[in-house]
PDB file of N, CA and C in Angstrom:
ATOM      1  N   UNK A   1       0.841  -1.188   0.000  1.00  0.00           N
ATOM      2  CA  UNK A   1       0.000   0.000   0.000  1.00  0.00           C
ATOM      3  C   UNK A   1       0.881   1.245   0.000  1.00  0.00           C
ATOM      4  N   UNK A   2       0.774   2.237  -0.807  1.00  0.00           N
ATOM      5  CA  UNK A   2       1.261   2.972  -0.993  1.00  0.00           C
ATOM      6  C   UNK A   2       1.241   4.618   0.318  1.00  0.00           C
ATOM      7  N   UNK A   3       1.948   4.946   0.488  1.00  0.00           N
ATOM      8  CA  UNK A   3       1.977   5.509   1.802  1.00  0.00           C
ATOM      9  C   UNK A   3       2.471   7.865   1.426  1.00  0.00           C
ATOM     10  N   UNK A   4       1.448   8.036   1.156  1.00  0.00           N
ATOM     11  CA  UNK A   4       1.290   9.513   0.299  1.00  0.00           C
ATOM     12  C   UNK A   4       2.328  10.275   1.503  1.00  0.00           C
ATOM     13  N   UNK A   5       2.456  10.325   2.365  1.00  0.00           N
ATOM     14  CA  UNK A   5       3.375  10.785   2.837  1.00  0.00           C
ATOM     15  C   UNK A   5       4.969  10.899   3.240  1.00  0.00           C
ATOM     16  N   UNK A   6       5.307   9.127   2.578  1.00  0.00           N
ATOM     17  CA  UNK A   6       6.577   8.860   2.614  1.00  0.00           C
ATOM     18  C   UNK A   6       6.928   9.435   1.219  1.00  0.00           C
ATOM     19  N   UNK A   7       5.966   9.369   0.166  1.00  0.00           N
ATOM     20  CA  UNK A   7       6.787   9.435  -1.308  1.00  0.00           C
ATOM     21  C   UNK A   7       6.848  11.156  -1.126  1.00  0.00           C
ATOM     22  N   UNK A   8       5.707  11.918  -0.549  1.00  0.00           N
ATOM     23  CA  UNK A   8       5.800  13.521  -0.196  1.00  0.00           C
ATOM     24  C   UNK A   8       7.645  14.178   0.122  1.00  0.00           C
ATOM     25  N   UNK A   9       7.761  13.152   1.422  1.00  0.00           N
ATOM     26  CA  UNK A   9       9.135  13.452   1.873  1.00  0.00           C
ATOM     27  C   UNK A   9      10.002  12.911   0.823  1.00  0.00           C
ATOM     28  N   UNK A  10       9.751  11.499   0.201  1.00  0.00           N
ATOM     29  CA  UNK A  10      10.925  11.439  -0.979  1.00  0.00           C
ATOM     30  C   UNK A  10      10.952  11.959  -2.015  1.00  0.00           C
ATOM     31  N   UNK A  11      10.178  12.556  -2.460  1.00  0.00           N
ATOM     32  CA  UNK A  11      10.304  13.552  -3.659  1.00  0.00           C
ATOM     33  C   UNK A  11      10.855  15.212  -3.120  1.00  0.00           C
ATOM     34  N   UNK A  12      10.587  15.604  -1.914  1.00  0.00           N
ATOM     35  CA  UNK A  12      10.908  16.562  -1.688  1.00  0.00           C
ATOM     36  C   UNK A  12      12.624  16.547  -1.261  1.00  0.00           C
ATOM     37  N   UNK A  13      12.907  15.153  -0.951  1.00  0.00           N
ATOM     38  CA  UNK A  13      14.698  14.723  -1.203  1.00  0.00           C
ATOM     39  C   UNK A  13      15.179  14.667  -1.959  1.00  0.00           C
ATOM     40  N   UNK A  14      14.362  14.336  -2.837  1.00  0.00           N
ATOM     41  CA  UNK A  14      15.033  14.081  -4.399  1.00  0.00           C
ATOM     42  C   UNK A  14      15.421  15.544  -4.766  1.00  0.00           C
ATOM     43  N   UNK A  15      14.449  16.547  -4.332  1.00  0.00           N
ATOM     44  CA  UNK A  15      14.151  17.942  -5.349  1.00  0.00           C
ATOM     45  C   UNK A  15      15.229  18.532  -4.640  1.00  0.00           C
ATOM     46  N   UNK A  16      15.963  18.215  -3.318  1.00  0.00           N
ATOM     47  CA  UNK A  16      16.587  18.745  -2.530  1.00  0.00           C
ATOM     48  C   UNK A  16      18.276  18.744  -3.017  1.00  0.00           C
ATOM     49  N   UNK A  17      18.368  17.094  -3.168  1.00  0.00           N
ATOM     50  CA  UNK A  17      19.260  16.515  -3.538  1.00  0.00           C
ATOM     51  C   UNK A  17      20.155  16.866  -4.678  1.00  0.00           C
ATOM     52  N   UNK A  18      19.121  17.035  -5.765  1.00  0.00           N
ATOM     53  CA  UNK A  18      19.495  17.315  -7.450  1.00  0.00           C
ATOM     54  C   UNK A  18      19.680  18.862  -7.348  1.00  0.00           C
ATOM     55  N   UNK A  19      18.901  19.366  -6.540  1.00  0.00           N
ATOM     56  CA  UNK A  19      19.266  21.141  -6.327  1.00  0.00           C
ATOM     57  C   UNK A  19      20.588  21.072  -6.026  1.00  0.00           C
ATOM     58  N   UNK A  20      20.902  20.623  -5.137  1.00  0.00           N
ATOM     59  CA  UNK A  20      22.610  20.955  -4.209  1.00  0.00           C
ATOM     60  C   UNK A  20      23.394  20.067  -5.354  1.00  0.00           C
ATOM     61  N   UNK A  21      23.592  19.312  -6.225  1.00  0.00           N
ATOM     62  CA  UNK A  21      24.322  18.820  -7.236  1.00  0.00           C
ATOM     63  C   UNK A  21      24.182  19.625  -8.043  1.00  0.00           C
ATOM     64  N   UNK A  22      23.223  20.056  -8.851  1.00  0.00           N
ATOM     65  CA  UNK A  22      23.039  20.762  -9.879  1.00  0.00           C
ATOM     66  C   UNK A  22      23.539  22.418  -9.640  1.00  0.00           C
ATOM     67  N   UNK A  23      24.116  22.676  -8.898  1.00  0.00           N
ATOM     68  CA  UNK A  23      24.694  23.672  -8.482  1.00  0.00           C
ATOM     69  C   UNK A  23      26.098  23.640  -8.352  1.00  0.00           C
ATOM     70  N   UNK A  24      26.365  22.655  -7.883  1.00  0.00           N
ATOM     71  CA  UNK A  24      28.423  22.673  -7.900  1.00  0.00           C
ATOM     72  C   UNK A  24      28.554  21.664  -9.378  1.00  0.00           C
ATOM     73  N   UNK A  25      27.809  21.437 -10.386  1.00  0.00           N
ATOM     74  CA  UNK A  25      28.385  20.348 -10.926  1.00  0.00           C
ATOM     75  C   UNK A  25      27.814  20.687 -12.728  1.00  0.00           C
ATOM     76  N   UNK A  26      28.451  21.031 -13.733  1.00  0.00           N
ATOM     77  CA  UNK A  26      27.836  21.153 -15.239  1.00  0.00           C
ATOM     78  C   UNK A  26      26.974  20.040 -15.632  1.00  0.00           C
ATOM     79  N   UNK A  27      27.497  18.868 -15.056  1.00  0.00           N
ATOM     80  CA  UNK A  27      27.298  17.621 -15.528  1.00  0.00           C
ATOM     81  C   UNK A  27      25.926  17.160 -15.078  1.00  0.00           C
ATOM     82  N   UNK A  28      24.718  16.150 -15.756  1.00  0.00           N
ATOM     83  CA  UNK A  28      23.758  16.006 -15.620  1.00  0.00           C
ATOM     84  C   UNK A  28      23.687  14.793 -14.213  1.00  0.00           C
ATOM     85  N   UNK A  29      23.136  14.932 -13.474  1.00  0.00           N
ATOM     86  CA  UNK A  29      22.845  14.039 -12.453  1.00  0.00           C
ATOM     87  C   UNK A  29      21.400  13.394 -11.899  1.00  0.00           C
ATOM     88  N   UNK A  30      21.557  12.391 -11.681  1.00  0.00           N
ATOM     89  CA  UNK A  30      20.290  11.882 -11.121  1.00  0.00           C
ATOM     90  C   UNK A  30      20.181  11.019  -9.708  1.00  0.00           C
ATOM     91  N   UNK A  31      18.718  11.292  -9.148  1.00  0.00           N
ATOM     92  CA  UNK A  31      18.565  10.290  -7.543  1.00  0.00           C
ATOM     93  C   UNK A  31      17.208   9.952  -8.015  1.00  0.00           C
ATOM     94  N   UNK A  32      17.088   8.345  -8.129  1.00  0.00           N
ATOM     95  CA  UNK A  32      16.116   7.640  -7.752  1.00  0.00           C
ATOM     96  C   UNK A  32      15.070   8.108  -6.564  1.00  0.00           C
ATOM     97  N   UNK A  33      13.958   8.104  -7.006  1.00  0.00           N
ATOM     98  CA  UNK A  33      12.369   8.301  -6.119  1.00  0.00           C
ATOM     99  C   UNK A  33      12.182   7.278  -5.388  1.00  0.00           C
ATOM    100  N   UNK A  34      11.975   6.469  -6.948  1.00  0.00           N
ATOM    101  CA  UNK A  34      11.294   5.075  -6.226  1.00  0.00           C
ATOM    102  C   UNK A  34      11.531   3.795  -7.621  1.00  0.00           C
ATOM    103  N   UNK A  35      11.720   2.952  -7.287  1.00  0.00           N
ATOM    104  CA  UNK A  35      11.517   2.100  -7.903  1.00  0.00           C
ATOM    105  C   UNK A  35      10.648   0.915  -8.020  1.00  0.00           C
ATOM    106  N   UNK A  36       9.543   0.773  -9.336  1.00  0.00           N
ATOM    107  CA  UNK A  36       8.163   0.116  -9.385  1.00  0.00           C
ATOM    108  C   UNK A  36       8.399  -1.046 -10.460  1.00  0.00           C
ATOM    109  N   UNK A  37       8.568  -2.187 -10.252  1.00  0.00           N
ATOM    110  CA  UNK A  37       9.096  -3.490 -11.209  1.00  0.00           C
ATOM    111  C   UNK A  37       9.610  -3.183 -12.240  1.00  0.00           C
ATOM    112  N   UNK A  38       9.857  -3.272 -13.314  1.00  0.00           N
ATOM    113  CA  UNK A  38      11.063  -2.388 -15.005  1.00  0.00           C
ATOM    114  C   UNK A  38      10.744  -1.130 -14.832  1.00  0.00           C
ATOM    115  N   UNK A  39      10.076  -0.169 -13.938  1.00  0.00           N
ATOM    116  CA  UNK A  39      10.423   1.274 -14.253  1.00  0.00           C
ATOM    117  C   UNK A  39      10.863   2.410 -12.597  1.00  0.00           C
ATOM    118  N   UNK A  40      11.435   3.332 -13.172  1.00  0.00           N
ATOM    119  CA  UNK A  40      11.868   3.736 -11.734  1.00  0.00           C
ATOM    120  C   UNK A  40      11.782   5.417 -12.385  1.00  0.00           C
ATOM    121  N   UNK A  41      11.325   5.930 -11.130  1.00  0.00           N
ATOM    122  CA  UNK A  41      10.997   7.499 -11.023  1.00  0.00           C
ATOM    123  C   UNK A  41      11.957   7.976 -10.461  1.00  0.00           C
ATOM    124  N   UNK A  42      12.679   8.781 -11.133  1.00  0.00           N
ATOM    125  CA  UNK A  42      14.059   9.623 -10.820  1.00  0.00           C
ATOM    126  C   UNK A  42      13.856  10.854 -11.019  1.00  0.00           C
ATOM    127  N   UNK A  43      14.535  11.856 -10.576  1.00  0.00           N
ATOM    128  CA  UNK A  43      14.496  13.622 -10.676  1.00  0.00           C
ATOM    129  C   UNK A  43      16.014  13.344 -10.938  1.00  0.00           C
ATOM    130  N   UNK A  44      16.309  14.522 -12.210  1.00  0.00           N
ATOM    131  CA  UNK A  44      17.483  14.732 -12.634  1.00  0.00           C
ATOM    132  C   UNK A  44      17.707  16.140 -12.717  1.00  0.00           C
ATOM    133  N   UNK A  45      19.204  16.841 -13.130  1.00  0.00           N
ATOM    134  CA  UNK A  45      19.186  18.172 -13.603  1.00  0.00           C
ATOM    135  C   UNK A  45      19.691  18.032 -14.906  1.00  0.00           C
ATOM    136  N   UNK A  46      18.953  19.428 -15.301  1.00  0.00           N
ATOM    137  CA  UNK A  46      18.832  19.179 -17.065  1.00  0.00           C
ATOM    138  C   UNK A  46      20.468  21.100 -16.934  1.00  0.00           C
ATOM    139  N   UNK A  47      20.353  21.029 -18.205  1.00  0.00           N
ATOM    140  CA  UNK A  47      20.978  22.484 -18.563  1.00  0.00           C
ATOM    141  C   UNK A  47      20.647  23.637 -18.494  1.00  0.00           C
ATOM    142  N   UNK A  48      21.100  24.778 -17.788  1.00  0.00           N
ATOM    143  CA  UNK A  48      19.790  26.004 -17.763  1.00  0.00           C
ATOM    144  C   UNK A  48      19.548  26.297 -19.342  1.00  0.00           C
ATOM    145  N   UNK A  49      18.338  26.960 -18.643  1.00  0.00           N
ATOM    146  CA  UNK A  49      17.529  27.313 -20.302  1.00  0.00           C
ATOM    147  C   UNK A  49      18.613  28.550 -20.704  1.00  0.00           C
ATOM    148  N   UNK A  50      18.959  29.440 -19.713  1.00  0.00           N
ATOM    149  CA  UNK A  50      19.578  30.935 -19.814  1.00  0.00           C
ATOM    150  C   UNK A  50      21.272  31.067 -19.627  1.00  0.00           C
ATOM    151  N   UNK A  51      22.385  30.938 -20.584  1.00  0.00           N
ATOM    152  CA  UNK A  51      23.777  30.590 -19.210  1.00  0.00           C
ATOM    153  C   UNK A  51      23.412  31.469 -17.923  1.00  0.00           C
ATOM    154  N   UNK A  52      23.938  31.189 -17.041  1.00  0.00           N
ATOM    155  CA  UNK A  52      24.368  31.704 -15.916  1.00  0.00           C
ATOM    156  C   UNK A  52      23.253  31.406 -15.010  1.00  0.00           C
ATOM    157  N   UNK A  53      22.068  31.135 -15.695  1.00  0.00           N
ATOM    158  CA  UNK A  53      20.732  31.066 -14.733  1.00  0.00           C
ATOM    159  C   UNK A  53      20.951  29.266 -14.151  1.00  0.00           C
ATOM    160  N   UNK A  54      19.793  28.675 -13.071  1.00  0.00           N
ATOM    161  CA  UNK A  54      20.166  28.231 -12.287  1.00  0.00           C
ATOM    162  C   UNK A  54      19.950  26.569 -13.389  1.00  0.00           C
ATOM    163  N   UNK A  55      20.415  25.497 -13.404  1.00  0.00           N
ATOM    164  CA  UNK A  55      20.000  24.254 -14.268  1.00  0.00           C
ATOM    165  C   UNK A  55      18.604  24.309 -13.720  1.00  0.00           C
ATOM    166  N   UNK A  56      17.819  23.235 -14.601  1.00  0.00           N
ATOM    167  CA  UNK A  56      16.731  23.255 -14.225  1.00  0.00           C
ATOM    168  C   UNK A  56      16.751  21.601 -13.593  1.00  0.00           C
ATOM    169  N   UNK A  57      15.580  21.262 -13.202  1.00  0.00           N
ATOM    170  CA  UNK A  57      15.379  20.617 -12.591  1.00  0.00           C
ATOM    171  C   UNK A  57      13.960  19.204 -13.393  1.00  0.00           C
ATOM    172  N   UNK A  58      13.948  18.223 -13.487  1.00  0.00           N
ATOM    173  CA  UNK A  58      13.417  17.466 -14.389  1.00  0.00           C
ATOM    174  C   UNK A  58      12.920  15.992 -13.312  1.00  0.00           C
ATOM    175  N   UNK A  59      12.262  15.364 -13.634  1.00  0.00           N
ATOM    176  CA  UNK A  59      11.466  14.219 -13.435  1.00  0.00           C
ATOM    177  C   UNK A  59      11.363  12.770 -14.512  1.00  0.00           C
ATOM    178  N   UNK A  60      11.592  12.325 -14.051  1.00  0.00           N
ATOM    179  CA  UNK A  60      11.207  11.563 -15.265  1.00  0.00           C
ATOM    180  C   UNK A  60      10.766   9.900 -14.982  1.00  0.00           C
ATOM    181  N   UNK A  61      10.101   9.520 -15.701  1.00  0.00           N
ATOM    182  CA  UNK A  61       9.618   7.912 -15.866  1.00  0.00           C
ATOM    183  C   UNK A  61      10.787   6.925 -16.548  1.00  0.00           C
ATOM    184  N   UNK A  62      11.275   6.144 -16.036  1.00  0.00           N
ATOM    185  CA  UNK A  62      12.163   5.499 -17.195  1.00  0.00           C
ATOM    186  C   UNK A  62      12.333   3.665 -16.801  1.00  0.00           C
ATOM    187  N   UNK A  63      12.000   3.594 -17.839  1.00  0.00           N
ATOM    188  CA  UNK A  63      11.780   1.854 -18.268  1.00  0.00           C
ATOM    189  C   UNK A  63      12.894   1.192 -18.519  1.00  0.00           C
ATOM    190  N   UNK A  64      13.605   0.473 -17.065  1.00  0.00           N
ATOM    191  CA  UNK A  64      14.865   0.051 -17.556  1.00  0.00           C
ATOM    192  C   UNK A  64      15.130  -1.624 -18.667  1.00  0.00           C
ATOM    193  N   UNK A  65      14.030  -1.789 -18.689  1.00  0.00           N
ATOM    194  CA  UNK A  65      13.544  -3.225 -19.533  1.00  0.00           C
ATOM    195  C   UNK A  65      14.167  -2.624 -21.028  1.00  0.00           C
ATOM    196  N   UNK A  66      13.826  -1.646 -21.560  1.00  0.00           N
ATOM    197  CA  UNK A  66      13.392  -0.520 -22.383  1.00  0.00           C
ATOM    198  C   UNK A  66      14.392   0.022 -22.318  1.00  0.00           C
ATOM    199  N   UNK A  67      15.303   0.468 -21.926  1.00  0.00           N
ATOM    200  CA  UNK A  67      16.235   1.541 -21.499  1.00  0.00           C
ATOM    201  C   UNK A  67      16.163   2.544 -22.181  1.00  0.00           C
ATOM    202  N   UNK A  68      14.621   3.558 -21.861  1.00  0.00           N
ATOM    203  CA  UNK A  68      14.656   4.375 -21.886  1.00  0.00           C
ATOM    204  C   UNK A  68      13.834   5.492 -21.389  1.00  0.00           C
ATOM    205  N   UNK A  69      13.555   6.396 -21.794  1.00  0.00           N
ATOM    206  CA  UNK A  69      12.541   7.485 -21.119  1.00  0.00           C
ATOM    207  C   UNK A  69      11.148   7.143 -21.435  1.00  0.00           C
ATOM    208  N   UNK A  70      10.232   7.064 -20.988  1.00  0.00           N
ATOM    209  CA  UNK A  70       8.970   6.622 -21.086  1.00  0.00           C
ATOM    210  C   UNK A  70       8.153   8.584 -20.864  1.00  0.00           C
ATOM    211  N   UNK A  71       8.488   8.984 -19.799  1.00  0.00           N
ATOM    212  CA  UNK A  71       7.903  10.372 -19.950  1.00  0.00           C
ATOM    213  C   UNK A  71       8.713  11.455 -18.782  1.00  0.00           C
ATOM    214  N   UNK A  72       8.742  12.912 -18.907  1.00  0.00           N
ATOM    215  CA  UNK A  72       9.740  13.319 -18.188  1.00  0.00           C
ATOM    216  C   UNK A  72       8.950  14.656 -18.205  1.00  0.00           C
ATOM    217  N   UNK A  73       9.236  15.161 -17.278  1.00  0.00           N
ATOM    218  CA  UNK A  73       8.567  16.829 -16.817  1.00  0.00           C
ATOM    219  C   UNK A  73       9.316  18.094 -16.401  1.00  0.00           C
ATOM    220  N   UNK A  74       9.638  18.813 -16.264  1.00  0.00           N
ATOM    221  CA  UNK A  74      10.618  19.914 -16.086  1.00  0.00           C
ATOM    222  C   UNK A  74       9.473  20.352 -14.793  1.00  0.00           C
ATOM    223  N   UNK A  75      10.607  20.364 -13.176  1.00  0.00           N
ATOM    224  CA  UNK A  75       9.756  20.390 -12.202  1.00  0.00           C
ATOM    225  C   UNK A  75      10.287  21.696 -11.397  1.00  0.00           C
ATOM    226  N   UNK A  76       9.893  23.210 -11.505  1.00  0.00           N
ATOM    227  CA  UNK A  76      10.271  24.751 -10.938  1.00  0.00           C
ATOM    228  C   UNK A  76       9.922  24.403  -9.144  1.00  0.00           C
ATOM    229  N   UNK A  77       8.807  23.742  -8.823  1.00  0.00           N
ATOM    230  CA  UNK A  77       8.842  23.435  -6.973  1.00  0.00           C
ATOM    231  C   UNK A  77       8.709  22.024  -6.833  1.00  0.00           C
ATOM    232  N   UNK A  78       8.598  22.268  -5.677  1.00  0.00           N
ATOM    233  CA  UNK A  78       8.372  20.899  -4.680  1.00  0.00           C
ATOM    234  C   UNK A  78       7.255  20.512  -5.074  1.00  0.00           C
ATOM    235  N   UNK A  79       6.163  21.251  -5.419  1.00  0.00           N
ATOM    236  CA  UNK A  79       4.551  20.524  -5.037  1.00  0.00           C
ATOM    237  C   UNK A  79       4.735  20.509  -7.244  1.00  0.00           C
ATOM    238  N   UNK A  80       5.182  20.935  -7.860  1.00  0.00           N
ATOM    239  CA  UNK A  80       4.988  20.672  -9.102  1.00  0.00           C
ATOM    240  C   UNK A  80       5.621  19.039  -9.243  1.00  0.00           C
ATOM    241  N   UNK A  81       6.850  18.873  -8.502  1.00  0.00           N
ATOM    242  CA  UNK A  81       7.552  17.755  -8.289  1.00  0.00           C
ATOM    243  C   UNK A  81       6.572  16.597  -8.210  1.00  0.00           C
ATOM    244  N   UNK A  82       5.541  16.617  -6.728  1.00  0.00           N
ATOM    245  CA  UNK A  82       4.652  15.981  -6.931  1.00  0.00           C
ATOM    246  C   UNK A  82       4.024  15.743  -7.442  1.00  0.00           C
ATOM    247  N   UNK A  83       3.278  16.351  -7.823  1.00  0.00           N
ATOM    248  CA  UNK A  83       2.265  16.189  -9.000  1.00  0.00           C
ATOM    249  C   UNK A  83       2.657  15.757 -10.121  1.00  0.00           C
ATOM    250  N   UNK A  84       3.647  15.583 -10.646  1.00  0.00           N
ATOM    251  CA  UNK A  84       4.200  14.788 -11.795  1.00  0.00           C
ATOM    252  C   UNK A  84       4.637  13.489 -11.244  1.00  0.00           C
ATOM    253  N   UNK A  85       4.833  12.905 -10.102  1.00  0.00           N
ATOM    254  CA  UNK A  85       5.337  11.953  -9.659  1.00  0.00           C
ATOM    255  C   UNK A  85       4.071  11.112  -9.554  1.00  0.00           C
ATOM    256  N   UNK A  86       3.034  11.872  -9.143  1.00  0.00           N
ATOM    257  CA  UNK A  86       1.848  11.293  -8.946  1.00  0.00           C
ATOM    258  C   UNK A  86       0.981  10.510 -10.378  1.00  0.00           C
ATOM    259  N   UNK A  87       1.254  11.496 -10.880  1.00  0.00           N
ATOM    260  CA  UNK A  87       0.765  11.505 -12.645  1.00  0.00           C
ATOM    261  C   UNK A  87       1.417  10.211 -13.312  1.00  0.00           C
ATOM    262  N   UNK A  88       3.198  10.033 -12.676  1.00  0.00           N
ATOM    263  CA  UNK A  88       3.809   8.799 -13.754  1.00  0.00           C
ATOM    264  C   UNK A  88       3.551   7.758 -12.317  1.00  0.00           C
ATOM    265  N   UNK A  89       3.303   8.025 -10.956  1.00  0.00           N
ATOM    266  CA  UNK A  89       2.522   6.261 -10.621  1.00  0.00           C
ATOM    267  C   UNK A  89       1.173   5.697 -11.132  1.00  0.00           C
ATOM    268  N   UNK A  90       0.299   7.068 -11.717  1.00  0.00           N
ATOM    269  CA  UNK A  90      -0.341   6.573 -12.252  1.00  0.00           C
ATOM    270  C   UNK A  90      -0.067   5.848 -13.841  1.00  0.00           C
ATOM    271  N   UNK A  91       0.337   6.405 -14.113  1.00  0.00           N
ATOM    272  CA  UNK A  91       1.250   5.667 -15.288  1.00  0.00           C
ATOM    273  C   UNK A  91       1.124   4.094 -15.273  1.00  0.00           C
ATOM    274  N   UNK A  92       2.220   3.992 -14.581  1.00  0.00           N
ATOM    275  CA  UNK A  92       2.998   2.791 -14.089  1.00  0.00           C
ATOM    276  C   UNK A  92       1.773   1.717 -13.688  1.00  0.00           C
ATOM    277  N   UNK A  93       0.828   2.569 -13.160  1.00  0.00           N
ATOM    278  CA  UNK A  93      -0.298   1.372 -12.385  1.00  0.00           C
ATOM    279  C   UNK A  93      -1.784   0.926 -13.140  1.00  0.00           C
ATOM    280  N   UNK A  94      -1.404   2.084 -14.079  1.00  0.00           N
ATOM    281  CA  UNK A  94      -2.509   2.045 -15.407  1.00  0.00           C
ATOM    282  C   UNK A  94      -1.662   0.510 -16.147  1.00  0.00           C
ATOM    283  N   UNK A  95      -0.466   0.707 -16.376  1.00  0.00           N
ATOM    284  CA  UNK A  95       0.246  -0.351 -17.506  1.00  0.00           C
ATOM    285  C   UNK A  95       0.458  -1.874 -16.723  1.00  0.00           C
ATOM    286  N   UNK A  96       0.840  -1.895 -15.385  1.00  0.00           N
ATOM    287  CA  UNK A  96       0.827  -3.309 -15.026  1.00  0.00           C
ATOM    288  C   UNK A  96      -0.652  -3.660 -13.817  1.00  0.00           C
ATOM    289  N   UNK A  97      -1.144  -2.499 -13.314  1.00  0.00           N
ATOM    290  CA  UNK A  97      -1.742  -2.920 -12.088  1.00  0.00           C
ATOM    291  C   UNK A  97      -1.378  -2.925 -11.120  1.00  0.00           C
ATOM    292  N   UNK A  98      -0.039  -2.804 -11.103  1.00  0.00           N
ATOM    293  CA  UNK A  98       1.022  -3.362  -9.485  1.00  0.00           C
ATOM    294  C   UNK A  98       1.563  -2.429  -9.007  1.00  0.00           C
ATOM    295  N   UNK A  99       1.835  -1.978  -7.810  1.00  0.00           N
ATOM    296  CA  UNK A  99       2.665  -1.174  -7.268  1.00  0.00           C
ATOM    297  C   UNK A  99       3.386  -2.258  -5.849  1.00  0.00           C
ATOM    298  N   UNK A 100       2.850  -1.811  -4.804  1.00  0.00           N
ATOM    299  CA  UNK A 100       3.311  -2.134  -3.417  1.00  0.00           C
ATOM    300  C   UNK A 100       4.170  -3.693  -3.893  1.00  0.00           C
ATOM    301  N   UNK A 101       3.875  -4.423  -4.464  1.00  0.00           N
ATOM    302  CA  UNK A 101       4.861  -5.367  -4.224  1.00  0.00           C
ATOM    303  C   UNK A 101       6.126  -5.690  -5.358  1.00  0.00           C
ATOM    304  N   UNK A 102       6.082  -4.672  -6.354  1.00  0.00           N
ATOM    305  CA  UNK A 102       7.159  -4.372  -7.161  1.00  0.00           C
ATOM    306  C   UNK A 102       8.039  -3.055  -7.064  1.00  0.00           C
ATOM    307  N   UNK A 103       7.915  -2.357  -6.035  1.00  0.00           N
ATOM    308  CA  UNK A 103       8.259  -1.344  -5.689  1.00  0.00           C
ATOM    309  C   UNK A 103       9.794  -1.575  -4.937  1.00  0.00           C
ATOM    310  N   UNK A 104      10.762  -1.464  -5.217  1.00  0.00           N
ATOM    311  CA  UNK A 104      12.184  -1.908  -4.214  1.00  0.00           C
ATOM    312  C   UNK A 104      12.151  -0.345  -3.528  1.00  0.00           C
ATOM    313  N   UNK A 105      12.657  -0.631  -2.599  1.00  0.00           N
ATOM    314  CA  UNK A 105      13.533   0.506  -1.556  1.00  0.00           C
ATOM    315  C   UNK A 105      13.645   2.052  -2.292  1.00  0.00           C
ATOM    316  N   UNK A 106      13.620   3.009  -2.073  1.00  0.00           N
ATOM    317  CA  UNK A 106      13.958   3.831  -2.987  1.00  0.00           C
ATOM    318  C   UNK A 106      15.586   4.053  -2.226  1.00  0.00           C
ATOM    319  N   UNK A 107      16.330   4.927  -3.572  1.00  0.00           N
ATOM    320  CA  UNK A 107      17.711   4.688  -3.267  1.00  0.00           C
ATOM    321  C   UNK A 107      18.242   5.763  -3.560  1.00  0.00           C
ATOM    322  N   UNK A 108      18.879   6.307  -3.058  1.00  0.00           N
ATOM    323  CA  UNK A 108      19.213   8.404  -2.945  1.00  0.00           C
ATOM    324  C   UNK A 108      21.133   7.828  -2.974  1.00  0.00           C
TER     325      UNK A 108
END
């Protein structure tokens, strides 16, 4: 069973996480959300849109069966964060049905 307040705090780690990287670092980085049987919800940093302005900040669905992007969102807060996270479990639960018992650990 899925627990709306643990994934709240892990997405708001994730958004935390990729902020403080995406700031000392050019290079694109990513931290795992969560992981749901072949697909796993990660927040990454993308390139700023502007030089000098801050990288942006991204979401994404990705199908490692597949190895690749299934769907991805460009995320400005915390609560936009969610709401796209929310949007690709629905995803995920539209395509197999399953969550709680294909779900591993999430991993930061």
């Amino acid at each position: 069973m899925r627990n709306p307040t643990y994934f709240k705090l892990r997405v708001a780690q994730a958004f935390i996480a990729v902020a403080s990287l995406a700031r000392g670092s050019s290079a694109s980085r990513y931290v795992s959300v969560v992981r749901m049987g072949k697909c796993e919800i990660r927040m990454f940093s993308g390139p700023p849109r502007i030089p000098g302005d801050a990288p942006q900040l991204w979401m994404e669905l990705f199908d490692h069966d597949a190895k690749m992007s299934i769907d991805s969102c460009s995320c400005h807060e915390i609560d936009d964060a969610m709401s796209v996270f929310e949007g690709f479990v629905s995803q995920v639960e539209d395509s197999n049905g399953r969550f709680g018992s294909e779900a591993d650990e999430p991993q930061v």
